[in-house]
Protein backbone atom coordinates (compact mmCIF):
# COMPACT_ATOMS: atom_id res chain seq x y z
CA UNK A 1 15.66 -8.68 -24.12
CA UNK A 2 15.51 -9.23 -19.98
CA UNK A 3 18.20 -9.86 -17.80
CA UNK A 4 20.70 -13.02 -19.39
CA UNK A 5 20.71 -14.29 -16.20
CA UNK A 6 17.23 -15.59 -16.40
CA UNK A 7 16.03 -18.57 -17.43
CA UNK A 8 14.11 -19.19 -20.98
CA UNK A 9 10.45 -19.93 -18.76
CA UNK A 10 11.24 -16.34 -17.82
CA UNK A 11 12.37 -14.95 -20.99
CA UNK A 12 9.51 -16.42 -22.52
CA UNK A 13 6.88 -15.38 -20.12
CA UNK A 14 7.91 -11.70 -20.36
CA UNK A 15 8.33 -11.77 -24.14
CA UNK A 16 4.77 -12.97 -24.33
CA UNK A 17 3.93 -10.20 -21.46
CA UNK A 18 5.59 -7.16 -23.95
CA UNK A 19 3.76 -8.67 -27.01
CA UNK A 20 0.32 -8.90 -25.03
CA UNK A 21 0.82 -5.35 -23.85
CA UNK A 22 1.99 -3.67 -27.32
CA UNK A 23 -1.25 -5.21 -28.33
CA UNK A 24 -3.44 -3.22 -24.87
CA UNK A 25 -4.58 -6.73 -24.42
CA UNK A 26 -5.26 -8.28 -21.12
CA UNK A 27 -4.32 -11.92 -20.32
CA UNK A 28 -8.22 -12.76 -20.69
CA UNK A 29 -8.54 -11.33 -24.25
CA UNK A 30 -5.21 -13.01 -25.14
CA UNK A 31 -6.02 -16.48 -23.56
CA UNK A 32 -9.28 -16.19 -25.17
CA UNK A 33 -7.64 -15.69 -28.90
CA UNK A 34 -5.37 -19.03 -27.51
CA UNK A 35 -7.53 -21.04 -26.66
CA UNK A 36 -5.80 -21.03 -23.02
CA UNK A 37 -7.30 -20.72 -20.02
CA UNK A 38 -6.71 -17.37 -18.06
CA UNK A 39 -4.95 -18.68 -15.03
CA UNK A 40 -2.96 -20.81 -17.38
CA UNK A 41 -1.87 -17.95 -19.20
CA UNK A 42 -0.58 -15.75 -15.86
CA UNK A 43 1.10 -18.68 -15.11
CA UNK A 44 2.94 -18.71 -17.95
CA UNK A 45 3.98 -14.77 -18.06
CA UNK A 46 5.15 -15.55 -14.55
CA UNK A 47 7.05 -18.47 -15.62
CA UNK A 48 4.96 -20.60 -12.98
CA UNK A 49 4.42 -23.11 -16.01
CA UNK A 50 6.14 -23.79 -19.12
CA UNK A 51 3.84 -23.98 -22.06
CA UNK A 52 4.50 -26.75 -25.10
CA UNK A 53 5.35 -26.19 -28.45
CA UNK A 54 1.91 -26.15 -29.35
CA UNK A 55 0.75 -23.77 -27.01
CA UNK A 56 3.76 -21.26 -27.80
CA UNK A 57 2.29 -22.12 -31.47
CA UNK A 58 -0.79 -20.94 -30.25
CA UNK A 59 0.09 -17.66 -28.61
CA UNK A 60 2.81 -16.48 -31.72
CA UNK A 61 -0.67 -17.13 -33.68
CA UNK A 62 -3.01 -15.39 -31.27
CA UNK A 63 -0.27 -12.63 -31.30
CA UNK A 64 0.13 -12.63 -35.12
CA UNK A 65 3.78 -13.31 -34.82
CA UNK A 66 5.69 -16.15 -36.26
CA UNK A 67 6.58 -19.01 -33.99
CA UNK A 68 10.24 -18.71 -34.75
CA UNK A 69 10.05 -14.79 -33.35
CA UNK A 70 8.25 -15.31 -29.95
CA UNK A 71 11.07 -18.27 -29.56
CA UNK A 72 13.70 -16.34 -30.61
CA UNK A 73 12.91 -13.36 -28.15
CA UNK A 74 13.68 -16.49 -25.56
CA UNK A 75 17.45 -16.57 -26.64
CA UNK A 76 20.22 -16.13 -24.15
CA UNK A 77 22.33 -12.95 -25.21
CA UNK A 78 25.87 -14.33 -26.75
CA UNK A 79 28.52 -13.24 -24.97
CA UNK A 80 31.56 -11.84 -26.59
């Protein structure tokens, strides 16, 4: 999941990073199925900028994941 230590804009940024890449996307072909711009969407993997709901709605749907899995791949391990 990433180091714990980092913080969700982070977490979230490389979770969307991992999903892009599974896919052999590029940021362009993935802010293009979002509806983002391309800049925007570096600066979100890079946790430059924190996207809104709706745009994390966006990218889970550009992604073909549900919202609630791209969020939940944002999670802080539980420690024991």
């Amino acid at each position: 999941m990433g180091d714990p230590r980092a913080g969700v804009g982070e977490r979230f940024g490389h979770a969307v990073r991992q999903l892009r890449e599974a896919r052999g996307w590029s940021q362009e072909r993935l802010a293009n199925c979002a509806e983002l711009n391309r800049s925007y969407m570096g600066e979100i993997e890079r946790a430059a900028a924190m996207p809104s709901l709706a745009t994390a709605a966006k990218l889970a749907r550009a992604l073909d994941v549900p919202l609630s899995h791209l969020i939940s791949r944002c999670e802080s391990p539980v420690a024991d």
